[in-house]
Structures are given as C-alpha cells and as structure tokens.
PDB file of N, CA and C in Angstrom:
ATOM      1  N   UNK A   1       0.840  -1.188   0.000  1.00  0.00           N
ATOM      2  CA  UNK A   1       0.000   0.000   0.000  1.00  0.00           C
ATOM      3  C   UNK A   1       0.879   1.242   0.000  1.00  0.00           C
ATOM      4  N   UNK A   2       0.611   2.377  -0.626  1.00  0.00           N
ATOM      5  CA  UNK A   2       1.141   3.493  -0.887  1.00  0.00           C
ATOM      6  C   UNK A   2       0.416   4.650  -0.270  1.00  0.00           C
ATOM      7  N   UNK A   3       0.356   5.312   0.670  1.00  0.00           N
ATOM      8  CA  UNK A   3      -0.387   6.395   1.451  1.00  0.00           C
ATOM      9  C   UNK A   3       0.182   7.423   1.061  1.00  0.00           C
ATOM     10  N   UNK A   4      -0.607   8.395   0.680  1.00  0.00           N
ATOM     11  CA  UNK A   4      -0.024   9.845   0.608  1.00  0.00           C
ATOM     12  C   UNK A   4       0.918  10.456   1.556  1.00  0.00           C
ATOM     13  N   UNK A   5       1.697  11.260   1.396  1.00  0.00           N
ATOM     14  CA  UNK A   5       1.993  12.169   2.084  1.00  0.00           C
ATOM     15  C   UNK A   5       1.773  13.406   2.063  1.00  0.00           C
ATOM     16  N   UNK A   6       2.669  14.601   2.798  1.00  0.00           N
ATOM     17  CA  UNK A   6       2.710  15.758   2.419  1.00  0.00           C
ATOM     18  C   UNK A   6       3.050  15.788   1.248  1.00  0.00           C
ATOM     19  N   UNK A   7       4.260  16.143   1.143  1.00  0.00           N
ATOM     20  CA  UNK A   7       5.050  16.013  -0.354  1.00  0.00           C
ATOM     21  C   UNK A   7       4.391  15.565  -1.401  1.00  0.00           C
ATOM     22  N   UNK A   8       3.665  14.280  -1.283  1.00  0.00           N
ATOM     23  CA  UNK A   8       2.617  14.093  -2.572  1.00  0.00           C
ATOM     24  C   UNK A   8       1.544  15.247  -3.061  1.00  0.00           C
ATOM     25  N   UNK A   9       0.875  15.785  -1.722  1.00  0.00           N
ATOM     26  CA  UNK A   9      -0.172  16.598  -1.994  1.00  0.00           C
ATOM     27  C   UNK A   9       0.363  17.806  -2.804  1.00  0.00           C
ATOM     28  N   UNK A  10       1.626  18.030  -2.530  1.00  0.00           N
ATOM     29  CA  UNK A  10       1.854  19.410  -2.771  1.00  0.00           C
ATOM     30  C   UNK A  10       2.598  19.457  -3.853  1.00  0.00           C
ATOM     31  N   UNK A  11       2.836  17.715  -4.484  1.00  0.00           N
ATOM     32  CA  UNK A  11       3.454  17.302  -5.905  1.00  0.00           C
ATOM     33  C   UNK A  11       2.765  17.305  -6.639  1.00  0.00           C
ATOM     34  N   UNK A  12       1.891  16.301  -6.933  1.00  0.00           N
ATOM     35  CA  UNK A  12       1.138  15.536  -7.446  1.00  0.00           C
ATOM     36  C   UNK A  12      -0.049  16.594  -8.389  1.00  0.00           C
ATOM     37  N   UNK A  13      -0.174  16.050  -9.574  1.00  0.00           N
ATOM     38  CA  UNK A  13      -0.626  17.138 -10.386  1.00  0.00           C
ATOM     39  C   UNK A  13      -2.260  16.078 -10.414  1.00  0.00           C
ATOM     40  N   UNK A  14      -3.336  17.204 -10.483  1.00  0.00           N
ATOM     41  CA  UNK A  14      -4.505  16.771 -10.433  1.00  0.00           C
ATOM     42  C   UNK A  14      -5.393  17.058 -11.548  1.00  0.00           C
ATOM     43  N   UNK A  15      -6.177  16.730 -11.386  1.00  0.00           N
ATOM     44  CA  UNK A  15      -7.485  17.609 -12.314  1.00  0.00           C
ATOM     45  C   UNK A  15      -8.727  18.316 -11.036  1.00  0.00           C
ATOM     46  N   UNK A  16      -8.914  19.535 -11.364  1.00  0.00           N
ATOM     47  CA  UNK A  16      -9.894  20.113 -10.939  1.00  0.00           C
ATOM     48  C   UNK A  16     -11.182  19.488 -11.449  1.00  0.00           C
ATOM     49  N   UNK A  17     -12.095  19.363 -10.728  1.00  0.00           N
ATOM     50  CA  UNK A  17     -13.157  20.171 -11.003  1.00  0.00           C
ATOM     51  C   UNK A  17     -14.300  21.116 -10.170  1.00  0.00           C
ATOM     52  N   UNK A  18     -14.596  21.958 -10.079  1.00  0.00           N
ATOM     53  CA  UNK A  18     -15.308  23.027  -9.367  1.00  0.00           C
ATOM     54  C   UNK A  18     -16.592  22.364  -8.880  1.00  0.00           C
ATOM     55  N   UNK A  19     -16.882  22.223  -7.555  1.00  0.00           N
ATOM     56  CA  UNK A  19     -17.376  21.541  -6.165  1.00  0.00           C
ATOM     57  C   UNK A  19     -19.177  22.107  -7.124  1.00  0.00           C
ATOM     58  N   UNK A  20     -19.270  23.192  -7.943  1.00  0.00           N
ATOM     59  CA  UNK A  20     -20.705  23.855  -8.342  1.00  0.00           C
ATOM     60  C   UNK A  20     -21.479  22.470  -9.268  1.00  0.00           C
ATOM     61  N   UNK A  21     -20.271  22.085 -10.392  1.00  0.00           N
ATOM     62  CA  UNK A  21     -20.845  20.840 -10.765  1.00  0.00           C
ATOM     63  C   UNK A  21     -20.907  19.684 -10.440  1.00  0.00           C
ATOM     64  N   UNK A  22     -20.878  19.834  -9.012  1.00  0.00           N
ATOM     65  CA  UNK A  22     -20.879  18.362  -8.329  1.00  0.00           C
ATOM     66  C   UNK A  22     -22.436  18.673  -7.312  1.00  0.00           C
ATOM     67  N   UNK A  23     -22.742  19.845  -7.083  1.00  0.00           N
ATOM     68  CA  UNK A  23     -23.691  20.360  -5.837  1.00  0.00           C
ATOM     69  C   UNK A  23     -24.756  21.119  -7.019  1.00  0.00           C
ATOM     70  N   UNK A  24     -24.554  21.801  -7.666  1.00  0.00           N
ATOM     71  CA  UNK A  24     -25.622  22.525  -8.123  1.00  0.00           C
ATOM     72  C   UNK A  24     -26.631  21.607  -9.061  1.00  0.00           C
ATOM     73  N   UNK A  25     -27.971  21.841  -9.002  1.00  0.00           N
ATOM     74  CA  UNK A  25     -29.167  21.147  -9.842  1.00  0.00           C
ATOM     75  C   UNK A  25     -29.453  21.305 -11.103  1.00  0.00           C
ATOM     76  N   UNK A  26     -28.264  22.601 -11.396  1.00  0.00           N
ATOM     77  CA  UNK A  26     -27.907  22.729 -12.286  1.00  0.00           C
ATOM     78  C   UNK A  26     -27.709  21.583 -13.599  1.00  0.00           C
ATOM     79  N   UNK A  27     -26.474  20.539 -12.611  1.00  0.00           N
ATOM     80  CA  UNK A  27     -25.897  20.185 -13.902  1.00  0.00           C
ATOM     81  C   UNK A  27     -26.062  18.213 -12.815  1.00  0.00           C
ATOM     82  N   UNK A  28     -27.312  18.262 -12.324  1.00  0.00           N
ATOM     83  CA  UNK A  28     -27.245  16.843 -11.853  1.00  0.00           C
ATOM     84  C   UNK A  28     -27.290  15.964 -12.912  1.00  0.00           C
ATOM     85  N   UNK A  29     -28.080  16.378 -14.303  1.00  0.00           N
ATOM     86  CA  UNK A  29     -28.333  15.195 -14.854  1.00  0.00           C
ATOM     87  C   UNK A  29     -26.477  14.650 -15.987  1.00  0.00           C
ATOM     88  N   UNK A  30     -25.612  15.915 -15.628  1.00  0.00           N
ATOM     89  CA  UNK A  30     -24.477  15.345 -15.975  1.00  0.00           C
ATOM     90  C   UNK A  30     -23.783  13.756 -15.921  1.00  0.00           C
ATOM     91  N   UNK A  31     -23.500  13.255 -16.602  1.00  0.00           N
ATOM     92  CA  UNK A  31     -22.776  12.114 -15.806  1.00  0.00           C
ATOM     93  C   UNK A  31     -21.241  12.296 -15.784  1.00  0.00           C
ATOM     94  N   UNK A  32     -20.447  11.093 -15.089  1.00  0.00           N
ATOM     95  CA  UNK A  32     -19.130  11.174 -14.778  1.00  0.00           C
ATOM     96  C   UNK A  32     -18.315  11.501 -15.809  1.00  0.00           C
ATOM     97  N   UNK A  33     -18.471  10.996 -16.991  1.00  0.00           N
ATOM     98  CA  UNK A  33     -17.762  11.079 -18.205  1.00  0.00           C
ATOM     99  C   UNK A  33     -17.845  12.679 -18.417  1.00  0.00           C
ATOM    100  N   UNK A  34     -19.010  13.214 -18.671  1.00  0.00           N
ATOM    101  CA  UNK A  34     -18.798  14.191 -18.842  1.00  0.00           C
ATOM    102  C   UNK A  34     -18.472  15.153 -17.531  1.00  0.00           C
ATOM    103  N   UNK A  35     -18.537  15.488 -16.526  1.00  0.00           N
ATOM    104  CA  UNK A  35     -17.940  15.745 -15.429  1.00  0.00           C
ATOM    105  C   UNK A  35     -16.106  15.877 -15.655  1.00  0.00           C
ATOM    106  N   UNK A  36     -15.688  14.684 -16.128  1.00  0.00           N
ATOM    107  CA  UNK A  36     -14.054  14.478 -16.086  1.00  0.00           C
ATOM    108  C   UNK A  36     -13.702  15.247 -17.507  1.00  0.00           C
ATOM    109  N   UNK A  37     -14.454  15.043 -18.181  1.00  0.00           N
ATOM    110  CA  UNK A  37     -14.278  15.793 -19.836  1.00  0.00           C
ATOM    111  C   UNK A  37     -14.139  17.713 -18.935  1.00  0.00           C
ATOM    112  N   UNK A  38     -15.284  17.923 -18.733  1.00  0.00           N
ATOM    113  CA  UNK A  38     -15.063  19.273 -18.125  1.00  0.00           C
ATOM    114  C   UNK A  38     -13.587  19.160 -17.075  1.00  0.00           C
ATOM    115  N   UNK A  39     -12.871  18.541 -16.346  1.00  0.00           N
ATOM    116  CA  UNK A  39     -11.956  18.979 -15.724  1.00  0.00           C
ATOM    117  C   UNK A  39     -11.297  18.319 -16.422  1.00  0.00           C
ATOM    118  N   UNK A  40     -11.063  17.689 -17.517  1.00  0.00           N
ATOM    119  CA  UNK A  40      -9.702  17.725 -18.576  1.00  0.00           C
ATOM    120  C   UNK A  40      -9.553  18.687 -19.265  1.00  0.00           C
ATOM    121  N   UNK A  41     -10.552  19.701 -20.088  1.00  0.00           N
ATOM    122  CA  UNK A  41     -10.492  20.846 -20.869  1.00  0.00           C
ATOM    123  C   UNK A  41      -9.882  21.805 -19.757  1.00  0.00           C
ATOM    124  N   UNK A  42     -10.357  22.029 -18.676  1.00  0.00           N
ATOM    125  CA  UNK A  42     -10.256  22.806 -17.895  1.00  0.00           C
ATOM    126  C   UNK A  42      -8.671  22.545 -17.575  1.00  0.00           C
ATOM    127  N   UNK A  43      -8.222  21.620 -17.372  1.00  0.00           N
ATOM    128  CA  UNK A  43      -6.992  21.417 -17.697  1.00  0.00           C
ATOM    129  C   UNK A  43      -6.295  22.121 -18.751  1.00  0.00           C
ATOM    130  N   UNK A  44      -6.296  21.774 -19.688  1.00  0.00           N
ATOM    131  CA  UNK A  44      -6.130  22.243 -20.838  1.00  0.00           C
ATOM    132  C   UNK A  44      -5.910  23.681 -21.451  1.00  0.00           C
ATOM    133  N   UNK A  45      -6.206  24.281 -20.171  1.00  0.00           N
ATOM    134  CA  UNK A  45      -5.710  26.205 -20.054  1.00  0.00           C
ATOM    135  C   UNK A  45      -4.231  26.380 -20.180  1.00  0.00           C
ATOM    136  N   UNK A  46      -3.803  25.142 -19.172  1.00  0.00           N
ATOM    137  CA  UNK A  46      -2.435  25.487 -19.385  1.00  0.00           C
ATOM    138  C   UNK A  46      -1.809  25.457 -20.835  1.00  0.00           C
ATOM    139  N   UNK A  47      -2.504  24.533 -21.593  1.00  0.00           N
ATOM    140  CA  UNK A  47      -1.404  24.332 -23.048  1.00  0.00           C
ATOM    141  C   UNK A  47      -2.387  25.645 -23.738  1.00  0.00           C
ATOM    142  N   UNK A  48      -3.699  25.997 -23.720  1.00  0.00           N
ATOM    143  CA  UNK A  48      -3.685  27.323 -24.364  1.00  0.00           C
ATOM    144  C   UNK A  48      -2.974  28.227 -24.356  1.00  0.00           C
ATOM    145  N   UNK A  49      -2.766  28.588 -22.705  1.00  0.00           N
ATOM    146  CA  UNK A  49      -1.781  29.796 -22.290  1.00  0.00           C
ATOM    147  C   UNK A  49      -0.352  29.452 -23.213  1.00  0.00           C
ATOM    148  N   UNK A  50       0.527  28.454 -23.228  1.00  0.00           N
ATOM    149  CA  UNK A  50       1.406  27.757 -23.691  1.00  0.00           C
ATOM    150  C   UNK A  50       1.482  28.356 -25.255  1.00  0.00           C
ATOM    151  N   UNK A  51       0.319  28.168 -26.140  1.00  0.00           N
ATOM    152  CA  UNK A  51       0.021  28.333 -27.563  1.00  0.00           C
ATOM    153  C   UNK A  51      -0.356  29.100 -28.582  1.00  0.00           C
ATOM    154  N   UNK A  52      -0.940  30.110 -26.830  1.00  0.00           N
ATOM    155  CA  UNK A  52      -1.179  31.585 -26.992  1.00  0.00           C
ATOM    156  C   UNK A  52      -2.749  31.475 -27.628  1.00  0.00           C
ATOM    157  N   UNK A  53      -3.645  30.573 -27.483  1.00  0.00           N
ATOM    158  CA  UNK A  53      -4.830  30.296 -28.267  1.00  0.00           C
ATOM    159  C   UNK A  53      -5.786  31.513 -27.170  1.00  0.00           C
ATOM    160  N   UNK A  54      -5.825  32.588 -27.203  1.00  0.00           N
ATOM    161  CA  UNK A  54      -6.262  33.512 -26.304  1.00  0.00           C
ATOM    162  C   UNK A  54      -6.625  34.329 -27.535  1.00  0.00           C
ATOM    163  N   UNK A  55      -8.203  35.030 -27.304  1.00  0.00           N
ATOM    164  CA  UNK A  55      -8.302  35.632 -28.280  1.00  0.00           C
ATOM    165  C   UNK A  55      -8.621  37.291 -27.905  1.00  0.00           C
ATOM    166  N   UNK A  56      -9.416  37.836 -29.310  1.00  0.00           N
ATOM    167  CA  UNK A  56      -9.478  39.254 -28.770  1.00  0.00           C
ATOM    168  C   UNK A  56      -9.706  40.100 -27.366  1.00  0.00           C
ATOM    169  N   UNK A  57     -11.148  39.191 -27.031  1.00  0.00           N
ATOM    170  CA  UNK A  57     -11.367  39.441 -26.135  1.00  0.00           C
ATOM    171  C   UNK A  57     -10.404  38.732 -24.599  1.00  0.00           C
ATOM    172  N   UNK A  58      -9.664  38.455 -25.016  1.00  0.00           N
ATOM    173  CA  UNK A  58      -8.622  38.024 -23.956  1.00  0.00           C
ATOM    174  C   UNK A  58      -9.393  36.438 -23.530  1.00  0.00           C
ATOM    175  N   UNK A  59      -9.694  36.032 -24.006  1.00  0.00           N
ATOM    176  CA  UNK A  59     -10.459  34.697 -23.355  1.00  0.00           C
ATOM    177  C   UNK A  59      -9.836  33.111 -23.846  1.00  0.00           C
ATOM    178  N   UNK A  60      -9.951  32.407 -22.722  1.00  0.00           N
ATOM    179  CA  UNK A  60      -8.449  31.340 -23.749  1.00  0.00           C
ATOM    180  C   UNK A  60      -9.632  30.153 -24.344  1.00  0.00           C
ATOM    181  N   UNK A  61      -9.112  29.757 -25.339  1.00  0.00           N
ATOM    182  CA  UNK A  61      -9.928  28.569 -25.817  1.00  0.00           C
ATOM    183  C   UNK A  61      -8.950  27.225 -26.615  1.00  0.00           C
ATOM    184  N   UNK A  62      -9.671  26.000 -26.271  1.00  0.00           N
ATOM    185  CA  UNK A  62      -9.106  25.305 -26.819  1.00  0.00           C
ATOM    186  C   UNK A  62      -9.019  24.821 -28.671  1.00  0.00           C
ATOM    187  N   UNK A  63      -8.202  24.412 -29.350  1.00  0.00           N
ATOM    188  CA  UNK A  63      -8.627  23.897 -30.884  1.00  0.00           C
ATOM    189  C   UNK A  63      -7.842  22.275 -30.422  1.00  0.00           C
ATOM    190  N   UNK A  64      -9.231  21.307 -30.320  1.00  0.00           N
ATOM    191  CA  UNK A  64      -8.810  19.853 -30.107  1.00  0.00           C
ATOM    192  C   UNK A  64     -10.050  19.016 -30.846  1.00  0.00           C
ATOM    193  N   UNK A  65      -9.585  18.097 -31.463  1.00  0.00           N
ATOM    194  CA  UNK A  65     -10.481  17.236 -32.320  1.00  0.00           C
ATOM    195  C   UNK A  65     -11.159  16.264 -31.424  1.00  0.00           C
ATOM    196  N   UNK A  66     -12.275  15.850 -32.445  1.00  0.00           N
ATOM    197  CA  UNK A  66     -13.145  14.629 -31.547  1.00  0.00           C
ATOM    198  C   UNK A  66     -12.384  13.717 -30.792  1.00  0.00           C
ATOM    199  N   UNK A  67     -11.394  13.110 -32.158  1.00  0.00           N
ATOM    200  CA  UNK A  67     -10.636  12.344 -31.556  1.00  0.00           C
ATOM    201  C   UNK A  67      -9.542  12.181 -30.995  1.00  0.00           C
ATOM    202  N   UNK A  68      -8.972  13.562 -30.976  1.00  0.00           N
ATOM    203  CA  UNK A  68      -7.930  13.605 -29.928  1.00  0.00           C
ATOM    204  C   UNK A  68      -8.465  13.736 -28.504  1.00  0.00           C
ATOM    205  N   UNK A  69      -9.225  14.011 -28.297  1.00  0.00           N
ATOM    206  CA  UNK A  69      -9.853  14.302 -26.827  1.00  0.00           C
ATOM    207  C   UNK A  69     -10.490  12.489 -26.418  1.00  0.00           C
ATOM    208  N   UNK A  70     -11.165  11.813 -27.310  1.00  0.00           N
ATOM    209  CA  UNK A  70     -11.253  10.307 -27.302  1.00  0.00           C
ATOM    210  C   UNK A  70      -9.862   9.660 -27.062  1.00  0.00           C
ATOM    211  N   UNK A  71      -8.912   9.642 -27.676  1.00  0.00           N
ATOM    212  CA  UNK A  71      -7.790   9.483 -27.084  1.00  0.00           C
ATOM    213  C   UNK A  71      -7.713   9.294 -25.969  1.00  0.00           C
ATOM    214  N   UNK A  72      -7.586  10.506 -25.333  1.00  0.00           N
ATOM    215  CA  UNK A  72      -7.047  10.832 -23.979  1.00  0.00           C
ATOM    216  C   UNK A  72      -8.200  10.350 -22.694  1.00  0.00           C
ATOM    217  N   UNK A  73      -9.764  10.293 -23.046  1.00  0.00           N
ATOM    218  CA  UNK A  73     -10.470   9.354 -22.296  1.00  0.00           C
ATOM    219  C   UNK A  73     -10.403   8.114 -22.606  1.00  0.00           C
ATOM    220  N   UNK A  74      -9.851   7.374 -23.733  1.00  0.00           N
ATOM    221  CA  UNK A  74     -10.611   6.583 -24.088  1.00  0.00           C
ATOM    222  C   UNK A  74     -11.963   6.051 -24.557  1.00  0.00           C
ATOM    223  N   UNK A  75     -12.802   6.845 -25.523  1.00  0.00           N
ATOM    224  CA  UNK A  75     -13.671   7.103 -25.937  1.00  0.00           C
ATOM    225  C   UNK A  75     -14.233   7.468 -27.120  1.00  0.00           C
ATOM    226  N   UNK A  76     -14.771   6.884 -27.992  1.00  0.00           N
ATOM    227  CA  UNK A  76     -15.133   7.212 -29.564  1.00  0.00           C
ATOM    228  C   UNK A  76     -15.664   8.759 -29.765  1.00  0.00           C
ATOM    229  N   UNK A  77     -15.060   8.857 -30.746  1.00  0.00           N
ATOM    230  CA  UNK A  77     -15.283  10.017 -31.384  1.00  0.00           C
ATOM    231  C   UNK A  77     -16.904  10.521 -31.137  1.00  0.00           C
ATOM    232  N   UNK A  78     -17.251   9.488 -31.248  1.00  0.00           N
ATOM    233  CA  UNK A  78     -18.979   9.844 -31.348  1.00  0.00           C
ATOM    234  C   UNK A  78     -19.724   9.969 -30.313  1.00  0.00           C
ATOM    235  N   UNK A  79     -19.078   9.699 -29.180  1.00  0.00           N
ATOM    236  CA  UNK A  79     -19.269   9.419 -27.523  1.00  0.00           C
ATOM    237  C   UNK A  79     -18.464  10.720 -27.314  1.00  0.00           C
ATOM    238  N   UNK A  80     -17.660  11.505 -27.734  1.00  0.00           N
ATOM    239  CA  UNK A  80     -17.083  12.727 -27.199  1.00  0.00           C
ATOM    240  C   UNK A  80     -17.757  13.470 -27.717  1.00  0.00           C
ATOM    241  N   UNK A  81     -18.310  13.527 -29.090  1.00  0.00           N
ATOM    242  CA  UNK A  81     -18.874  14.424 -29.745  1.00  0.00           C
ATOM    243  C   UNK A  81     -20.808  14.577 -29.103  1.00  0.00           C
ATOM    244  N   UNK A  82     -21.531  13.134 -28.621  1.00  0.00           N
ATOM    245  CA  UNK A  82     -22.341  13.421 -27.436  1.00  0.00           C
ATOM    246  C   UNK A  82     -21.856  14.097 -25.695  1.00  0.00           C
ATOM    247  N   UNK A  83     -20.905  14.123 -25.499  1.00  0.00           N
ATOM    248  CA  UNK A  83     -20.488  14.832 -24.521  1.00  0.00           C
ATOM    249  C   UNK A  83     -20.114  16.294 -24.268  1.00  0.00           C
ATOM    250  N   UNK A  84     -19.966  16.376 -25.782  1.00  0.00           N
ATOM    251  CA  UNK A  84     -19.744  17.662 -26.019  1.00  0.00           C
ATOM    252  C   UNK A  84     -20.759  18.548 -25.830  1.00  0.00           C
ATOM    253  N   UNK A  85     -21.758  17.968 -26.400  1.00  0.00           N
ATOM    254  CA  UNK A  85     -23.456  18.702 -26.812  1.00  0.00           C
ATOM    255  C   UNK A  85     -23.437  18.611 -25.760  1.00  0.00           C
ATOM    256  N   UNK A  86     -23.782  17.883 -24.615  1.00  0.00           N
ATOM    257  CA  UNK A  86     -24.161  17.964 -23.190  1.00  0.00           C
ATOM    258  C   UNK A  86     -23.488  19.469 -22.435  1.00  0.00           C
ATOM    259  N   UNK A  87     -22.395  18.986 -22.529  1.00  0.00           N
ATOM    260  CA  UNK A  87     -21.573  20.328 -21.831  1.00  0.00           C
ATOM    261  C   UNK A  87     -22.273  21.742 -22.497  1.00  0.00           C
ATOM    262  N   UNK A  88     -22.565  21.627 -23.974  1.00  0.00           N
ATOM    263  CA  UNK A  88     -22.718  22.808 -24.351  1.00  0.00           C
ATOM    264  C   UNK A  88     -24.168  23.044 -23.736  1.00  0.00           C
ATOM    265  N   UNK A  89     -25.273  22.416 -23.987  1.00  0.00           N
ATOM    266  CA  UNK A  89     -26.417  22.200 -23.335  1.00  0.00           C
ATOM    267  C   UNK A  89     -26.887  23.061 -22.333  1.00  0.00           C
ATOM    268  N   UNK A  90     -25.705  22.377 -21.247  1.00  0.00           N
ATOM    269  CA  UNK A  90     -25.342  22.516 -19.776  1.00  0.00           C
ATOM    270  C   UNK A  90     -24.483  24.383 -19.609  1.00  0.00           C
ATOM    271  N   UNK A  91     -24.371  24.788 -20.688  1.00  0.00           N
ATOM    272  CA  UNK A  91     -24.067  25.869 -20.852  1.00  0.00           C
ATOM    273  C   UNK A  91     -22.369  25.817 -19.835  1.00  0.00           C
ATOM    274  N   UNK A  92     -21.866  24.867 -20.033  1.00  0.00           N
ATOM    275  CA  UNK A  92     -20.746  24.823 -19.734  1.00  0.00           C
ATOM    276  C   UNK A  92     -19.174  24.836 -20.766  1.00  0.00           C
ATOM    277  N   UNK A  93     -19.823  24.822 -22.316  1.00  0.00           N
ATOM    278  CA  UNK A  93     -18.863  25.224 -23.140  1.00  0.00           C
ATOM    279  C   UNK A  93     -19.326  26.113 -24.603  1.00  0.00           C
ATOM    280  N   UNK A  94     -18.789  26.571 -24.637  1.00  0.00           N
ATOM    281  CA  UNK A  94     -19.152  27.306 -26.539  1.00  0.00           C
ATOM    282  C   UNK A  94     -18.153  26.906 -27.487  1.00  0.00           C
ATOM    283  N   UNK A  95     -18.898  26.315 -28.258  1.00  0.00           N
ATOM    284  CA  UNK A  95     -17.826  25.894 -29.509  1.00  0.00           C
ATOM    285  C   UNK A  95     -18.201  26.973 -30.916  1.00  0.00           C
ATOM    286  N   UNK A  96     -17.148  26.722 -31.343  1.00  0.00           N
ATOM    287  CA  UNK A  96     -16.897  27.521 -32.967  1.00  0.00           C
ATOM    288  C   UNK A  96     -16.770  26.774 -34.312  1.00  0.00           C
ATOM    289  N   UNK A  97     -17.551  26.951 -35.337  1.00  0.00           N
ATOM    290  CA  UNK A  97     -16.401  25.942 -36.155  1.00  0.00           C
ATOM    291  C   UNK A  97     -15.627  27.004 -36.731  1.00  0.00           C
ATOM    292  N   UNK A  98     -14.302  25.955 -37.348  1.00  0.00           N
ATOM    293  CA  UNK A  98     -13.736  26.316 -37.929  1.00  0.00           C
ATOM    294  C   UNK A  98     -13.504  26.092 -39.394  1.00  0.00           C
ATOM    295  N   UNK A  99     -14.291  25.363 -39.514  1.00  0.00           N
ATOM    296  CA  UNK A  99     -14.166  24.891 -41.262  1.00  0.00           C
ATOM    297  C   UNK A  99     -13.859  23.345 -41.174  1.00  0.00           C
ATOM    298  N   UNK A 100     -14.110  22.904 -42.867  1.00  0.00           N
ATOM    299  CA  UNK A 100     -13.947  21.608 -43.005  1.00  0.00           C
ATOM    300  C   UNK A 100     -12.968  21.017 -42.508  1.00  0.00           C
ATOM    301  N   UNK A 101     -12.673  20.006 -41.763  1.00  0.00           N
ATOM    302  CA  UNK A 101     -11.103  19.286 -41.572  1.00  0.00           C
ATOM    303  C   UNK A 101     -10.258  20.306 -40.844  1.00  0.00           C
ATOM    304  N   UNK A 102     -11.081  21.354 -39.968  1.00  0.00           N
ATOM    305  CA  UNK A 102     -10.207  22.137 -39.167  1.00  0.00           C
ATOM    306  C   UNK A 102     -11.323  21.841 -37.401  1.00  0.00           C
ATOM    307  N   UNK A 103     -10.480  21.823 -36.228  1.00  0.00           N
ATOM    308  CA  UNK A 103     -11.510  21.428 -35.012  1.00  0.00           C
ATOM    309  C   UNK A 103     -11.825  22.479 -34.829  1.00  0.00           C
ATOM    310  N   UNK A 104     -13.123  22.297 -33.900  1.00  0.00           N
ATOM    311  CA  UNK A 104     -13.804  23.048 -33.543  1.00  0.00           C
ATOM    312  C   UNK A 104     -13.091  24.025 -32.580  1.00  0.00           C
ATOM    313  N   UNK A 105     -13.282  25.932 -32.197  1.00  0.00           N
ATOM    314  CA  UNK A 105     -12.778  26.125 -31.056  1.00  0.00           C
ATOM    315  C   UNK A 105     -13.246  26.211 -30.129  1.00  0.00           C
ATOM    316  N   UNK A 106     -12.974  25.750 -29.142  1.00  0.00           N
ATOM    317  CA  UNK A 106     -13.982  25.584 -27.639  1.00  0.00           C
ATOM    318  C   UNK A 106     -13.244  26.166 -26.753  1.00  0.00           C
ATOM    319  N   UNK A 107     -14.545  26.780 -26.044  1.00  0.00           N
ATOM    320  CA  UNK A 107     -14.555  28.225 -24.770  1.00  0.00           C
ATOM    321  C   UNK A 107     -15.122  27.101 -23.757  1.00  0.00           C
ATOM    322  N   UNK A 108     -13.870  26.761 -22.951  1.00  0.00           N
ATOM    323  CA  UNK A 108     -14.807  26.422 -21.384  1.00  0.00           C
ATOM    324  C   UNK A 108     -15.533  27.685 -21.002  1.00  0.00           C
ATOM    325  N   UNK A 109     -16.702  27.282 -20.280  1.00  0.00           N
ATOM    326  CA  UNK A 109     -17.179  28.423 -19.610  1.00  0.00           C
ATOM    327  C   UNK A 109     -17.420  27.891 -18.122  1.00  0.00           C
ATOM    328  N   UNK A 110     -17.706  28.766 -17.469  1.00  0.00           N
ATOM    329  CA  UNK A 110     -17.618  29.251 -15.811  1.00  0.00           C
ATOM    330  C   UNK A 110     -19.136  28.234 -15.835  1.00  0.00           C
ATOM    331  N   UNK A 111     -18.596  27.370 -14.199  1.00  0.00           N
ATOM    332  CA  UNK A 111     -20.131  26.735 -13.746  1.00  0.00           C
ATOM    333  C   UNK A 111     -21.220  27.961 -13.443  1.00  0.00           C
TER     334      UNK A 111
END
C-alpha cells in the first residue's frame, strides 16, 4: 500500500473540477464522463496559455479534435462528440467551427 503524504499533496498534479458541478441542480443530470471531460479541458488552459490560443477578447480557448480528446479518455469520437453537446447544453462550453477538416474552437465556460 502506498499512502499519501505531504510532499505528494503538494506534488502531485490533479485535475480540478469546481465543487458547483458536483452540488448545483444545475448540472445533476451530468454524468461522470462528462464531469471528467469538463476537468480535462479545464486542464487544458495550461497548453492554451502555452500556444497563446487567447483571443481578442482576452479569453483562452481550446482547438482539439473529436478524436484527440477520445484518445485521452478513451472514448469514440462519437461518444465525445455526445459529450460535447451535453456540456454545451449545460451551458458549460461554446464551440466555434472552424471549417472543413479544421476542429472546432472551444470556450470552457464558468459553472
């Protein structure tokens, strides 16, 4: 068995996600998948900041494909691309297109 320590807590890189979509009635009918999708994008500030994907209005957004984001859950394209709609739904993201064979750009937004 491996127990945390200090040092872990204050190592150890996590994923957020904000305590509102776990409590508010908002977003109960969310499920887990999408829950972790929102604190992987949300993640994902850092490589905007990184890429400079920040736009006029100063606001950072991601450009990631169906299936690169399936990738990284493990999850079909077509199962991210229903998760997506949810989040947007849920008024928890805005997407853009960008044209044929270019990804979409997506604005996390605030719970």
């Amino acid at each position: 068995m491996e127990f945390y320590t200090v040092d872990d807590v204050e190592t150890n890189q996590s994923y957020q996600l904000p305590k509102e979509i776990i409590h508010n009635e908002k977003y109960k009918s969310l499920n887990a998948n999408e829950k972790i999708t929102y604190a992987i994008l949300k993640d994902m500030h850092l490589l905007s900041i990184k890429n400079n994907w920040i736009d006029e209005n100063n606001y950072l957004y991601l450009m990631l494909t169906d299936h690169e984001l399936g990738v990284i859950l493990k999850l079909t394209s077509r199962t991210i691309n229903k998760i997506k709609n949810n989040l947007k739904e849920h008024g928890l993201i805005h997407m853009e297109r960008q044209g044929l064979n270019k990804p979409n750009v997506i604005y996390l937004l605030k719970p």
